[in-house]
Protein backbone atom coordinates (compact mmCIF):
# COMPACT_ATOMS: atom_id res chain seq x y z
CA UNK A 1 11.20 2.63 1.39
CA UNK A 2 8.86 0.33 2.61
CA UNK A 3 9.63 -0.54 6.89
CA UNK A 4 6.44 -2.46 7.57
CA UNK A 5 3.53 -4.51 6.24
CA UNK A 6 0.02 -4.49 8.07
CA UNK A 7 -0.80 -7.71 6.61
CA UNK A 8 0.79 -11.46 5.48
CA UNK A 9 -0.91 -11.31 2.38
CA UNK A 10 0.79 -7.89 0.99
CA UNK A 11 4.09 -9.06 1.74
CA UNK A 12 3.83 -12.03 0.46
CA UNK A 13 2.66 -10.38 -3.07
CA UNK A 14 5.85 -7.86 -2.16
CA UNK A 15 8.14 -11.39 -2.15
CA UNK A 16 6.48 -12.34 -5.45
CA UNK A 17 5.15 -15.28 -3.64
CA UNK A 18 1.14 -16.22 -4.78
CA UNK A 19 -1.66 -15.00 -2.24
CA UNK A 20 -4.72 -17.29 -2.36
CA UNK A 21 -7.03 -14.21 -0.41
CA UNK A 22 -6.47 -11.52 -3.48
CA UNK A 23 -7.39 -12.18 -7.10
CA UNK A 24 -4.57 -12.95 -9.87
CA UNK A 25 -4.87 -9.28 -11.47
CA UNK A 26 -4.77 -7.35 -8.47
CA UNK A 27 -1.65 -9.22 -7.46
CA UNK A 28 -0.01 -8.43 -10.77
CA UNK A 29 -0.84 -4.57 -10.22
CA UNK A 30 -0.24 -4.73 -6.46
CA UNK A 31 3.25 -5.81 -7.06
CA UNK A 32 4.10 -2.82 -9.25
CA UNK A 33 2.84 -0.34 -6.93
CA UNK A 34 4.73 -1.77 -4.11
CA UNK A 35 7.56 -2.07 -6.46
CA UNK A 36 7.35 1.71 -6.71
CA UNK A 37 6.27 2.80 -3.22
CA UNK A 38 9.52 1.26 -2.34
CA UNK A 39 11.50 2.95 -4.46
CA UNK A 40 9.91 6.21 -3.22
CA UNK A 41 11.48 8.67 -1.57
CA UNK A 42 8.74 11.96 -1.26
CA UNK A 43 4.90 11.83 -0.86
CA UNK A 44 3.68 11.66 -4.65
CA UNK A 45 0.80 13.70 -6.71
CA UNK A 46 -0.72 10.28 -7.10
CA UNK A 47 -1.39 8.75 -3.77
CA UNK A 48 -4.57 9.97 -1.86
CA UNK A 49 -3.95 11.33 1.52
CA UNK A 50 -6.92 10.03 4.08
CA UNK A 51 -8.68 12.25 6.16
CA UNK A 52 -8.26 10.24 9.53
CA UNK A 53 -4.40 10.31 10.47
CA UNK A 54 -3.21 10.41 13.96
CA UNK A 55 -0.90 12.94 14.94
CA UNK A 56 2.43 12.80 13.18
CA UNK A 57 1.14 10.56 11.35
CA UNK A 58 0.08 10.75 7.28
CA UNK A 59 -2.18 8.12 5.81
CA UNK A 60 -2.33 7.40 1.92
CA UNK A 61 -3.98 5.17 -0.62
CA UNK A 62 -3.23 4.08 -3.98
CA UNK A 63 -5.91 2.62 -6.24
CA UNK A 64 -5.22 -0.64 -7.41
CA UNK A 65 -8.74 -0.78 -9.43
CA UNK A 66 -12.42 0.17 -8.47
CA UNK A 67 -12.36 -2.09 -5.91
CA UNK A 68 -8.97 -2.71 -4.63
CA UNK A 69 -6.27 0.04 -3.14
CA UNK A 70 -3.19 -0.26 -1.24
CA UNK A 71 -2.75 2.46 1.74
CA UNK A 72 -0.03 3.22 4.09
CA UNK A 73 1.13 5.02 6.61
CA UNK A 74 3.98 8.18 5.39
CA UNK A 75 6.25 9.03 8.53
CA UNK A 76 9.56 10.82 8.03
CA UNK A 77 10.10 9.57 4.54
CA UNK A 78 9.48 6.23 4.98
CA UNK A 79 6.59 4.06 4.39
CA UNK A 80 4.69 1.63 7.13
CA UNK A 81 1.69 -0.48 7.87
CA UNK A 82 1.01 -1.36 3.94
CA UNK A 83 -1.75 -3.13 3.57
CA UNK A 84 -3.83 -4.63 0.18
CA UNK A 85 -7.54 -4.25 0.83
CA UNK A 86 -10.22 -4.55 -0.64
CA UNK A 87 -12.63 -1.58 -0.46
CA UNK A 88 -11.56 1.94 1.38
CA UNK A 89 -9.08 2.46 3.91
CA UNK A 90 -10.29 2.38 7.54
């Protein structure tokens, strides 16, 4: 289940309320993947970890497109800091 967002914009595509920052398609595919990270209740085959977690702490990115992923933070089985960005995670 999704706890926290690191940005306005992501929860505002989460609401199903129009961001003027992120194109039209990405919003459309954003929304499902946030649809289904909340849903979530394990780490899944299909989101990335990244390499530069704190301790206790598991970072992850799903790929929207070529140019657009969402990542998040995976602590105790639920999921924080979700952010839309466009390029990597950093």
């Amino acid at each position: 289940m999704i706890k926290t967002f690191k940005s306005r914009e992501t929860e505002r595509i989460f609401s199903r309320q129009r961001s003027d920052r992120i194109p039209e398609e990405v919003q459309r595919i954003a929304l499902r993947h946030l649809r289904t990270l909340d849903q979530s209740v394990a780490v899944q085959d299909s989101w990335l970890p990244m390499p530069n977690g704190a301790a206790g702490v598991s970072l992850y990115s799903v790929a929207i497109d070529e140019q657009w992923r969402i990542c998040f933070e995976w602590r105790e089985g639920q999921i924080y800091n979700v952010e839309v960005l466009d390029g990597h995670c950093g």
